[in-house]
N, C-alpha and C. Protein backbone atom coordinates (compact mmCIF):
# COMPACT_ATOMS: atom_id res chain seq x y z
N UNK A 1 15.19 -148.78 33.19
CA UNK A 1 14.05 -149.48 32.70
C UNK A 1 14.46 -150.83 32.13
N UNK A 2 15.07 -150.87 31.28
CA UNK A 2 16.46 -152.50 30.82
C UNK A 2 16.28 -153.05 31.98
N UNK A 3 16.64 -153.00 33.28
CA UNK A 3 16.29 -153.85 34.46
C UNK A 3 15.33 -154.50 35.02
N UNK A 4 14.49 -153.83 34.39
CA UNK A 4 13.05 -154.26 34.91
C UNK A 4 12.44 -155.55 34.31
N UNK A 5 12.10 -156.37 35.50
CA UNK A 5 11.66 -157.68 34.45
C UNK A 5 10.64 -157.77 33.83
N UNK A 6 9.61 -156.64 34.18
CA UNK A 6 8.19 -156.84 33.97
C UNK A 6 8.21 -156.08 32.51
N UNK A 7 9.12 -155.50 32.37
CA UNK A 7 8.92 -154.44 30.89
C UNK A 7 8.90 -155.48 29.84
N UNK A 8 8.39 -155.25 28.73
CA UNK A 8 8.24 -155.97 27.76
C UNK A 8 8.71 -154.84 26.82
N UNK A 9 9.64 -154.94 25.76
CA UNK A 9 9.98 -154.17 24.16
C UNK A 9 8.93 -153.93 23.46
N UNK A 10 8.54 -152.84 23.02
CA UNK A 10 7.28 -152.90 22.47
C UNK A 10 7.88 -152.17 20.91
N UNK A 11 7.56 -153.33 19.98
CA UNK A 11 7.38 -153.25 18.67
C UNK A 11 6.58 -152.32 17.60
N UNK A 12 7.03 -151.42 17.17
CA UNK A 12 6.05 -151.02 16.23
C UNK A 12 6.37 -150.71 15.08
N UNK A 13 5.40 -150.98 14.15
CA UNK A 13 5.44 -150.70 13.03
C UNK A 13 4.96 -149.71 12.01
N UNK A 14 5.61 -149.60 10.57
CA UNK A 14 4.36 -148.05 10.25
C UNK A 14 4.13 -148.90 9.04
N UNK A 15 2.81 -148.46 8.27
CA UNK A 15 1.95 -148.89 7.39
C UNK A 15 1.84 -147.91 6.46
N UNK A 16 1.53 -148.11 5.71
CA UNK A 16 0.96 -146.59 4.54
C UNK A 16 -0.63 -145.91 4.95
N UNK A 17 -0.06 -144.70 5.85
CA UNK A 17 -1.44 -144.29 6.52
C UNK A 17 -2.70 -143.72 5.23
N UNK A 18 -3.73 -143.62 6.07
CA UNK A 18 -4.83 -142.93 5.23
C UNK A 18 -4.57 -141.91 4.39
N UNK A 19 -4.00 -141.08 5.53
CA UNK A 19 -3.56 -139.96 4.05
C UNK A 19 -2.53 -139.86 2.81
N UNK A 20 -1.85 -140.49 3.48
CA UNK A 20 -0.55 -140.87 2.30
C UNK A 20 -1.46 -141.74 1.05
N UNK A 21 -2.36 -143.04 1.29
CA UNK A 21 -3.27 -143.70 0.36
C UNK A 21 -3.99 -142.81 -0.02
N UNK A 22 -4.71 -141.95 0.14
CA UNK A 22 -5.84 -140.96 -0.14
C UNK A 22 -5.20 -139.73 -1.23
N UNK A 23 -3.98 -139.36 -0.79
CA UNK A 23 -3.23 -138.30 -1.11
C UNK A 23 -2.60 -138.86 -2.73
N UNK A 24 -2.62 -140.63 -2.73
CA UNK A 24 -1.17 -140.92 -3.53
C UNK A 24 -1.82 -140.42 -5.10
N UNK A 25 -2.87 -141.51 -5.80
CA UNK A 25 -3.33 -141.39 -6.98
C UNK A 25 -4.55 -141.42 -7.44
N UNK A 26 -5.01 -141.35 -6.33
CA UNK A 26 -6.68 -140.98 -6.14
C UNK A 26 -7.49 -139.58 -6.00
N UNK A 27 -6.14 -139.04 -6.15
CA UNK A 27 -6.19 -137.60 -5.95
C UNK A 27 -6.94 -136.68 -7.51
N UNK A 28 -7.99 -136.30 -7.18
CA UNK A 28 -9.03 -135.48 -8.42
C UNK A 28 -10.08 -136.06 -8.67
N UNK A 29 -9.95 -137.52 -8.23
CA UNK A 29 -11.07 -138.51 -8.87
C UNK A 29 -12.20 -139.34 -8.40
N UNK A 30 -12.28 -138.01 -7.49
CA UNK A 30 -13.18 -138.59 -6.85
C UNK A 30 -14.91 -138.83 -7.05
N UNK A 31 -15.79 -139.57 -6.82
CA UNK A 31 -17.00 -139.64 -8.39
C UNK A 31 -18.04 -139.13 -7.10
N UNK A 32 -18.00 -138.70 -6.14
CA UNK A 32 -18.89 -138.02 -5.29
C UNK A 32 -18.16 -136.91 -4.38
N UNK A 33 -19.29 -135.75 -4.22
CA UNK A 33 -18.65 -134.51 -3.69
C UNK A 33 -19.13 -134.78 -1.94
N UNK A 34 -17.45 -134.85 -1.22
CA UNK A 34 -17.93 -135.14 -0.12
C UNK A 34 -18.09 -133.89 0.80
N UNK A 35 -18.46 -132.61 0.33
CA UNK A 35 -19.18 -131.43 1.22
C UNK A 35 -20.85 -131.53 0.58
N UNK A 36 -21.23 -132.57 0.29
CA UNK A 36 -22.24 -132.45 -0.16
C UNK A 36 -23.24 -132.80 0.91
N UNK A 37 -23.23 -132.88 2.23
CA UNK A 37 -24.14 -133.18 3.51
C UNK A 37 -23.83 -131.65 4.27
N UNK A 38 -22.76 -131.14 3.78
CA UNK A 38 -23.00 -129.96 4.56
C UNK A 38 -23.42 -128.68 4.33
N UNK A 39 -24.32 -128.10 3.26
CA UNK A 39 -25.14 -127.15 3.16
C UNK A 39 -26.50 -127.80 3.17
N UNK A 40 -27.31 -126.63 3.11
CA UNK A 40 -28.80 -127.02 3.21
C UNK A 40 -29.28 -127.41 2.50
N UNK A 41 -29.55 -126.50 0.93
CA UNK A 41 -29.72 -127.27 -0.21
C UNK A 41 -29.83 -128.44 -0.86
N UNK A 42 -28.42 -128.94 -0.51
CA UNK A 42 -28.71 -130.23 -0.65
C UNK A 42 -29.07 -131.24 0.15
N UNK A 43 -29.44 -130.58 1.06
CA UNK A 43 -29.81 -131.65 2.19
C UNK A 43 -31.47 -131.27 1.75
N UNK A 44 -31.78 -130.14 1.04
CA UNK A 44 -33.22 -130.58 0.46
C UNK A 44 -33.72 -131.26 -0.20
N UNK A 45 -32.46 -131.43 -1.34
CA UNK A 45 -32.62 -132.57 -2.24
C UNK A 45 -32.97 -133.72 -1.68
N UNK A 46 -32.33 -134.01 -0.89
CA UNK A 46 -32.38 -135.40 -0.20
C UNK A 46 -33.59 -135.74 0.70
N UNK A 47 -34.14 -134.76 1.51
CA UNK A 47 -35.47 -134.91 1.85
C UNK A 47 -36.32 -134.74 1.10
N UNK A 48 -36.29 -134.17 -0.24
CA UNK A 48 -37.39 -133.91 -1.65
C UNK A 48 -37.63 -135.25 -2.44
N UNK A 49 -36.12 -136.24 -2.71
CA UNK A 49 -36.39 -137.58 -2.84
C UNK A 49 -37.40 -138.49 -1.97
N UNK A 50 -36.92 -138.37 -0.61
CA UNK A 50 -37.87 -139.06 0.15
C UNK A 50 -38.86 -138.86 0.07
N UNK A 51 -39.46 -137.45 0.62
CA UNK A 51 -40.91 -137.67 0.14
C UNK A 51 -41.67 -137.62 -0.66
N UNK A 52 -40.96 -137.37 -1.71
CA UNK A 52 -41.41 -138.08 -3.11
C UNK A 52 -41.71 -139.40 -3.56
N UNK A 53 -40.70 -140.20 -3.01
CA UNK A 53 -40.94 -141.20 -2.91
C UNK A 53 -42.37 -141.88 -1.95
N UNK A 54 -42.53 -141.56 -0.44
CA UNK A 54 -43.04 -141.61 -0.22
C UNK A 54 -44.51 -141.01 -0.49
N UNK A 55 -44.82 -140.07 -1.23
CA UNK A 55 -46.06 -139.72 -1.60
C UNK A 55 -46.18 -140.17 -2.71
N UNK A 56 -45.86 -141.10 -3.79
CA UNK A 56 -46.32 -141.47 -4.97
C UNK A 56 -46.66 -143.61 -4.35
N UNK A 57 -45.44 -143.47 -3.41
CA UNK A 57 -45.88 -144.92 -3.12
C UNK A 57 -47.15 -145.00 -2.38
N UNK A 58 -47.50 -144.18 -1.35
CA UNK A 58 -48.66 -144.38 -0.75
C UNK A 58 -49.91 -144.36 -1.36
N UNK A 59 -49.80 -143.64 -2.50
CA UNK A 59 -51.23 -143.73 -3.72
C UNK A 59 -50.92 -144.58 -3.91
N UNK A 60 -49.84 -144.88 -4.37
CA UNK A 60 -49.64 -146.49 -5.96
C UNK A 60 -50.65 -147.26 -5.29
N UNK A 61 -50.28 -147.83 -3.34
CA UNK A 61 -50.36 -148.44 -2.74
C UNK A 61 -52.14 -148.66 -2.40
N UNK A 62 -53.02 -147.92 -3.01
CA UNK A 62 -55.10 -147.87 -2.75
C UNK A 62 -55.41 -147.84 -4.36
N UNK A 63 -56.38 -148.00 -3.93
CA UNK A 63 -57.55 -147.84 -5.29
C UNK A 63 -57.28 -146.56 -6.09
N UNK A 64 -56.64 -145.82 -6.06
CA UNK A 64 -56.20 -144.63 -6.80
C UNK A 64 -57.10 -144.71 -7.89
N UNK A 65 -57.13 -145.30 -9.12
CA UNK A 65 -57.00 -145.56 -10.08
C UNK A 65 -58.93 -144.96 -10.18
N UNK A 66 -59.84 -145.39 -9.53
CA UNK A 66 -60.92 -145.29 -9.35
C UNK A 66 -61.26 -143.61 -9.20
N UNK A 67 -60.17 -142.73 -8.85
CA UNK A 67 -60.90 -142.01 -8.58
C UNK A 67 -59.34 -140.57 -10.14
N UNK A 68 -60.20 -139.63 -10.76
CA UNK A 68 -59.28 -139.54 -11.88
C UNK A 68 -58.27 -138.61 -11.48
N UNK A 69 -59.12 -137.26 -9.87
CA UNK A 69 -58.27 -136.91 -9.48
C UNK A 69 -56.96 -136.98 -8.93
N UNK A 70 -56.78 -138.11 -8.62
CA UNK A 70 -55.50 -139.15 -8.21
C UNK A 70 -54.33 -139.11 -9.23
N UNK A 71 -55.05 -138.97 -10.55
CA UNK A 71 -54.26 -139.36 -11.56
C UNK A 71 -53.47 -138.32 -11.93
N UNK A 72 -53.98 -137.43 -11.15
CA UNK A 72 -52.97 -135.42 -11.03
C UNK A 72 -51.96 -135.60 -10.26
N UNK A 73 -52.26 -136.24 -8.92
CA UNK A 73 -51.34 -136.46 -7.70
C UNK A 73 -50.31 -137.36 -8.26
N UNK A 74 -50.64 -138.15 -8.78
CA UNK A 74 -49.48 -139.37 -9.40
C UNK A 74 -48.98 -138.93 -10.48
N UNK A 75 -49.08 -138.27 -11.61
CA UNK A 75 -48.12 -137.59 -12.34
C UNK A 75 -47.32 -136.22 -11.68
N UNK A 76 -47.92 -135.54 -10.66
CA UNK A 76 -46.71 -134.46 -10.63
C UNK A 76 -45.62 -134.97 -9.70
N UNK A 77 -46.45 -136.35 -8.46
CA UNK A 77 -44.80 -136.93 -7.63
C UNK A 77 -44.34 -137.41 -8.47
N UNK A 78 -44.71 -138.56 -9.29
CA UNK A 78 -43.83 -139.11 -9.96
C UNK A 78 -42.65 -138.40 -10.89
N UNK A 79 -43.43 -137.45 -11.56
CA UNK A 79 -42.86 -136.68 -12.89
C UNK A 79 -41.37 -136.02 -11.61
N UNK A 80 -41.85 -134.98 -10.70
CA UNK A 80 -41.20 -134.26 -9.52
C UNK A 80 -40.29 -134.74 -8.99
N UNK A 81 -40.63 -136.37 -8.83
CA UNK A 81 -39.35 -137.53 -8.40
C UNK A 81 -38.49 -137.46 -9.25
N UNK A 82 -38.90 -137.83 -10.24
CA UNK A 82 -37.63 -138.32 -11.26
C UNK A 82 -36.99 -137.12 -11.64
N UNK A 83 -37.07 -136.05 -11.67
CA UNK A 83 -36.60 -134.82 -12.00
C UNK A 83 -35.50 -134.52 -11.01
N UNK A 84 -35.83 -134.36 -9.68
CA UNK A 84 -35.15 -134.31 -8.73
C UNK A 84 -34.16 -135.69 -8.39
N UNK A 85 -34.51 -136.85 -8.16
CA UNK A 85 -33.17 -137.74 -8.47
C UNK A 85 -32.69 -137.46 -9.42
N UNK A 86 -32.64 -137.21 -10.54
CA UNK A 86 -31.54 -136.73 -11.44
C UNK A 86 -31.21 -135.70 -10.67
N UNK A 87 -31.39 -134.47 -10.18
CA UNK A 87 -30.46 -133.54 -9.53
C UNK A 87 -29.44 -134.59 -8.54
N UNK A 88 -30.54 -135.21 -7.94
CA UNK A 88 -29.69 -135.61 -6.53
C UNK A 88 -28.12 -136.59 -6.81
N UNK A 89 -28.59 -136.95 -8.26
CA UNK A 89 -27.31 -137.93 -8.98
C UNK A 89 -26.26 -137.05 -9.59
N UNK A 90 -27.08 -135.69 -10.04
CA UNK A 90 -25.64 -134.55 -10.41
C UNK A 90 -24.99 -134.04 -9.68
N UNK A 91 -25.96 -133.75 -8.32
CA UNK A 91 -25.01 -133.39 -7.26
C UNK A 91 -23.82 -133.99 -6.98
N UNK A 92 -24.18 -135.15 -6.49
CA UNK A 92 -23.54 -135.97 -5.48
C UNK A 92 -22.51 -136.72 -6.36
N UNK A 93 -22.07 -136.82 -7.89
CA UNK A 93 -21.32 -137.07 -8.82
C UNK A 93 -20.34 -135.79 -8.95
N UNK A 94 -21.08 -134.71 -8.37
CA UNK A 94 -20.53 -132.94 -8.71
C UNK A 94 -20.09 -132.76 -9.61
N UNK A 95 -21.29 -133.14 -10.67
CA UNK A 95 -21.02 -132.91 -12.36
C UNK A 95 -21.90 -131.90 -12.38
N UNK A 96 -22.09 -130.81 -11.52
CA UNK A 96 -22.89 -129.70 -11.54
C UNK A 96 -22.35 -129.09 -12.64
N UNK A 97 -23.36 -128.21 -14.17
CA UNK A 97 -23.06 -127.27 -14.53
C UNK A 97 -22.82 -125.81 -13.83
N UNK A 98 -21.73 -125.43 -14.00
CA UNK A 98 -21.32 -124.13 -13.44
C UNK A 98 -21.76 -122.60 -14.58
N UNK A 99 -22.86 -123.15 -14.88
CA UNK A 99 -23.65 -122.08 -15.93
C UNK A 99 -24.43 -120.98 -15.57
N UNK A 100 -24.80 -120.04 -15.96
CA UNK A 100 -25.70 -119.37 -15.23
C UNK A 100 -26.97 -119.81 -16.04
N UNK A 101 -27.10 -120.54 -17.05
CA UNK A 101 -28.27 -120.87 -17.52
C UNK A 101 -28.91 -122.58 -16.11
N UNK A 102 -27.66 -123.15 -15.71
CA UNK A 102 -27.80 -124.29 -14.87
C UNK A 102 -28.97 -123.17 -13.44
N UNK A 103 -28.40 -122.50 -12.81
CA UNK A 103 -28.60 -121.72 -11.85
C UNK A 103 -30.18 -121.75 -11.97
N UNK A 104 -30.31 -121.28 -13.32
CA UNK A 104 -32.19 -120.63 -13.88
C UNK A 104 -32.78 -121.71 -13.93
N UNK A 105 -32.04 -122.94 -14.35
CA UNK A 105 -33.36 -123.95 -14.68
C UNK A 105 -33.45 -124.75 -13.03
N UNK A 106 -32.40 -124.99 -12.69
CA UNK A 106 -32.96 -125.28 -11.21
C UNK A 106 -33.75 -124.62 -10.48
N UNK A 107 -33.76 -123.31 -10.65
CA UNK A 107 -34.61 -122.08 -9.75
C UNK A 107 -36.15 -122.07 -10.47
N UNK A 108 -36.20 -122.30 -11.42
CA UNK A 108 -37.46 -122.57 -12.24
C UNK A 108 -38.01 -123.95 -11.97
N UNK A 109 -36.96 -125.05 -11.64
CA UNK A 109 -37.89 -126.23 -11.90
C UNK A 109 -38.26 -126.43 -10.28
N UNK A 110 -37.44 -125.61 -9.11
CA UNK A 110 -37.47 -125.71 -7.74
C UNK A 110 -39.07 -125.09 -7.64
N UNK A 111 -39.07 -123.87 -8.51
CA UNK A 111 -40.79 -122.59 -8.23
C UNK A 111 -41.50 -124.13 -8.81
N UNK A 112 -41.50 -124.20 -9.93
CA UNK A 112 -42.62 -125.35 -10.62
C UNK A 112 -43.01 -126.02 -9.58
N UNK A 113 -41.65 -127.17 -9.12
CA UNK A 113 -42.25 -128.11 -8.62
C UNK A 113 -42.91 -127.89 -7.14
N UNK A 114 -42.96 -127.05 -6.63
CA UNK A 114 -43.81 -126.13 -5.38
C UNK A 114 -44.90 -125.81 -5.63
N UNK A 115 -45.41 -125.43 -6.82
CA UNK A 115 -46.87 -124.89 -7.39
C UNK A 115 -47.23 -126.37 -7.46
N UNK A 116 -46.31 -126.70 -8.36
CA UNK A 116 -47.24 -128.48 -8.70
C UNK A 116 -47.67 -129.16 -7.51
N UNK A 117 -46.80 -129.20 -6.31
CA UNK A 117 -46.94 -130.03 -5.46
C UNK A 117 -47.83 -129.54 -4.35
N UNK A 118 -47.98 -128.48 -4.52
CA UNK A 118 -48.62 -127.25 -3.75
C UNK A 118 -50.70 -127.89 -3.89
N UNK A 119 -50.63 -127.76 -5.56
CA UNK A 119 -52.30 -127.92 -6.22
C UNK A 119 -52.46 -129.17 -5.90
N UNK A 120 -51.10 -130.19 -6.45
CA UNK A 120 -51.15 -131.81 -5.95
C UNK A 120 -51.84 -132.30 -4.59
N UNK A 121 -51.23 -131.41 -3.34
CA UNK A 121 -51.75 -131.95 -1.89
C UNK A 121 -52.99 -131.44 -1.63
N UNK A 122 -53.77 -130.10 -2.90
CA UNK A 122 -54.53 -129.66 -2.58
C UNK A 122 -56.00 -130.46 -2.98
N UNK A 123 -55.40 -131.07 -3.92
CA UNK A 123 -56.16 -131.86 -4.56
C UNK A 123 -56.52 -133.04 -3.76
N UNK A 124 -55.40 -133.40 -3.37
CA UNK A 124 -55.34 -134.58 -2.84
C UNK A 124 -56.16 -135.22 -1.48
N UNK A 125 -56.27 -133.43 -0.91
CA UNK A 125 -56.78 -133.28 0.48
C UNK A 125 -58.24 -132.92 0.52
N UNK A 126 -58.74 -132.65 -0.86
CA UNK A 126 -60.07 -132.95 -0.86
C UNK A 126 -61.28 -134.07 -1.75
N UNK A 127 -59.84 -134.70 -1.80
CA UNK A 127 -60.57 -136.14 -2.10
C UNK A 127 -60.40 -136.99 -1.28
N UNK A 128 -60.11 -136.90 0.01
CA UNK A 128 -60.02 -137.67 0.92
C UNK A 128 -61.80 -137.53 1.71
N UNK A 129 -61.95 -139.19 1.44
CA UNK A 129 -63.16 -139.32 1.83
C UNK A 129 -63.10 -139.61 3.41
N UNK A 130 -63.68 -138.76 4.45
CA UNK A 130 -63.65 -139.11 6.05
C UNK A 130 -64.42 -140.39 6.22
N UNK A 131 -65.57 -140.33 5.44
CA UNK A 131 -66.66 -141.75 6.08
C UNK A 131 -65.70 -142.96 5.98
N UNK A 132 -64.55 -142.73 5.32
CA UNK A 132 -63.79 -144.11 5.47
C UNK A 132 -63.07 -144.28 6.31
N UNK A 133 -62.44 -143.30 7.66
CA UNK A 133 -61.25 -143.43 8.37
C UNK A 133 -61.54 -144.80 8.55
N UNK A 134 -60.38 -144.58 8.79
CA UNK A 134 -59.31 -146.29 9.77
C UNK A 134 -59.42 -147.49 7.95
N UNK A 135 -59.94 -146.84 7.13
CA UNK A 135 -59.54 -147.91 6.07
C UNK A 135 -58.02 -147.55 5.28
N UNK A 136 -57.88 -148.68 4.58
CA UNK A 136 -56.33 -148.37 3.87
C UNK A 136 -56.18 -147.59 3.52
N UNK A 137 -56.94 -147.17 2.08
CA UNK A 137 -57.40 -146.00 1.31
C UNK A 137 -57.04 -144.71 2.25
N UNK A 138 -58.03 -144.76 2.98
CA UNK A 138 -57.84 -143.55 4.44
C UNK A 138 -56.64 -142.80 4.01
N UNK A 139 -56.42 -144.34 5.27
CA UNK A 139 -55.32 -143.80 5.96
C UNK A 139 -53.68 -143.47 4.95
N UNK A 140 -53.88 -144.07 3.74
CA UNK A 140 -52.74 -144.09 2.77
C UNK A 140 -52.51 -142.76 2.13
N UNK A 141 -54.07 -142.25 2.18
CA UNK A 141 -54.36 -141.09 1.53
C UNK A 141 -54.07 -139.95 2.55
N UNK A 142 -54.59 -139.76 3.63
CA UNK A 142 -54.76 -138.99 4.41
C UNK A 142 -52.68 -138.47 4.90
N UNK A 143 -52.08 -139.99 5.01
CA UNK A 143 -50.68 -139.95 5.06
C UNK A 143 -49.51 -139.21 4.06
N UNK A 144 -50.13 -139.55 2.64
CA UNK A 144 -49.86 -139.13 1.40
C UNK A 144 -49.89 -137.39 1.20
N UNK A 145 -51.01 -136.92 1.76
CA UNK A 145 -51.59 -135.63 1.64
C UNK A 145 -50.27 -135.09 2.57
N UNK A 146 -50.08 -135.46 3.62
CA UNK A 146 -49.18 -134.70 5.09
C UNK A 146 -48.43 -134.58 4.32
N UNK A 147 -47.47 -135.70 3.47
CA UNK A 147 -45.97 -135.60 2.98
C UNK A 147 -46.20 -134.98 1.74
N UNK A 148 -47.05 -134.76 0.68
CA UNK A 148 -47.60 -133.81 -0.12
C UNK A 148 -47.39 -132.19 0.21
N UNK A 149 -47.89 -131.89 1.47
CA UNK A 149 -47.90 -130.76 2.11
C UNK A 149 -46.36 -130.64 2.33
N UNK A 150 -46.00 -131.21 2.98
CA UNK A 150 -44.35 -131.14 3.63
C UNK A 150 -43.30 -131.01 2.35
N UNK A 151 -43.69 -131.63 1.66
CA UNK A 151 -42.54 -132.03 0.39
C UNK A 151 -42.77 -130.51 -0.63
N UNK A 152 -44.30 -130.03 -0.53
CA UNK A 152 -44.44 -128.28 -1.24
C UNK A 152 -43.18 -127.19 -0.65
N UNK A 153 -43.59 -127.76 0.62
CA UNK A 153 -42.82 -126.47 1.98
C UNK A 153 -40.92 -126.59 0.94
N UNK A 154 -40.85 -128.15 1.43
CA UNK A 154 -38.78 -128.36 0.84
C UNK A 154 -38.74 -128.20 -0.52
N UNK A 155 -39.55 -128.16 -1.74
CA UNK A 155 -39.24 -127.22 -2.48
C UNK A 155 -39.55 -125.97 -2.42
N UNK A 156 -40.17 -125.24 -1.80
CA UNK A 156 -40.39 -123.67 -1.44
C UNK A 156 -38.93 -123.32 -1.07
N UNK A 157 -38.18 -123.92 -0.03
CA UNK A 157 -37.21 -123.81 0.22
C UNK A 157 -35.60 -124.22 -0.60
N UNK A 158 -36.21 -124.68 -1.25
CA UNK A 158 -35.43 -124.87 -2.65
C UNK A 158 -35.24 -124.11 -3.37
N UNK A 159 -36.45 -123.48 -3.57
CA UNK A 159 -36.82 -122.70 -4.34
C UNK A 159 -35.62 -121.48 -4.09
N UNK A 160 -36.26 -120.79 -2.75
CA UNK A 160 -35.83 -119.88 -2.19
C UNK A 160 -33.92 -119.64 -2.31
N UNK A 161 -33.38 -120.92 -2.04
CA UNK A 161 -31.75 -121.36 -2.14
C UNK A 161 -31.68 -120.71 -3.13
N UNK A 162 -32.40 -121.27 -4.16
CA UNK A 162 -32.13 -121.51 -5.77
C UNK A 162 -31.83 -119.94 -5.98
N UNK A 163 -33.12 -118.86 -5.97
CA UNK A 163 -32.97 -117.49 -5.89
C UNK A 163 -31.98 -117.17 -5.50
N UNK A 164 -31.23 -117.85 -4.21
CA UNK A 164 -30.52 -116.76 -3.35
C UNK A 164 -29.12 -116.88 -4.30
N UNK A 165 -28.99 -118.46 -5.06
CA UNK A 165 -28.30 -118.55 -5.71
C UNK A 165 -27.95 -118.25 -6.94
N UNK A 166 -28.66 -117.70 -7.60
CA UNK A 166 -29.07 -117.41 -8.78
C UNK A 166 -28.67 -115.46 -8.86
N UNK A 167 -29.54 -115.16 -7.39
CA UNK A 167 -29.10 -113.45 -7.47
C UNK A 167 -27.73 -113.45 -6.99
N UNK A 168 -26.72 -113.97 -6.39
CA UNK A 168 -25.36 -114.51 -6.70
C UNK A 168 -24.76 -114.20 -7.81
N UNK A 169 -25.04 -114.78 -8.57
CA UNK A 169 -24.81 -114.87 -9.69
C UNK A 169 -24.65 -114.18 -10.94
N UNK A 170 -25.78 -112.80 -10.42
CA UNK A 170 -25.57 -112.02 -11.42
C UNK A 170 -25.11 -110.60 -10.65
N UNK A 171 -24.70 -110.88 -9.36
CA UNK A 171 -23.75 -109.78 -9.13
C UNK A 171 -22.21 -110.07 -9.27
């Protein structure tokens, strides 16, 4: 191969790979839990933010204010939001309490916020006035109600985790 004119020497070098950097002093400290996309649970969390989000913005977003039943729908997303981003910030920090009192209040605030959100879309879905389709209001409302409905179901299923996690717990 030395004979060959066409060969070229090929140079290489080594670097301080990923794992050796990862492994060196960064090791324990890490400020987010990265198995945290791979159970379900928390992948409820994360769809429970969204449409939380999305069902308090789509009221903010009409005349809400006019009508008082609204004013039910907008305190339990809102209140429901902020409750749950704080989970979604303990998670994903994995400053989880490892309590069995932690276990109960998530499993309690998972049932709550399912009833709440449950009466919320119920509410919500019969104050939706039809003589208005195709207006903002409507359609903001009518949109609001779907993810209302949907967002009851992912804490039901929260809920349900929460139990499964909880009777865990005391065996």
């Amino acid at each position: 191969m030395a004979g060959n004119p066409n060969s070229r020497p090929v140079i290489t070098t080594s670097s301080t790979s990923y794992w050796e950097f990862r492994n060196s002093s960064t090791e324990g400290t890490q400020w987010y839990d990265k198995q945290f996309m791979q159970n379900m649970p928390k992948y409820l969390i994360v769809v429970e933010v969204i449409l939380g989000l999305l069902v308090w913005t789509l009221i903010a977003s009409t005349r809400y204010f006019r009508f008082s039943e609204f004013g039910w729908v907008m305190f339990v997303s809102v209140f429901c939001w902020l409750l749950t981003l704080f989970l979604l910030i303990i998670s994903l920090t994995n400053r989880q309490i490892q309590h069995e009192s932690w276990t109960t209040v998530v499993l309690v605030f998972n049932c709550s916020a399912a009833l709440l959100y449950m009466s919320a879309a119920i509410v919500e879905a019969t104050m939706i006035d039809h003589d208005a389709k195709g207006h903002h209001d409507y359609n903001c409302w009518a949109a609001s109600t779907f993810f209302a409905f949907l967002i009851s179901l992912s804490y039901a299923g929260s809920a349900f985790f929460s139990f499964k996690s909880w009777q865990s717990r005391d065996e």
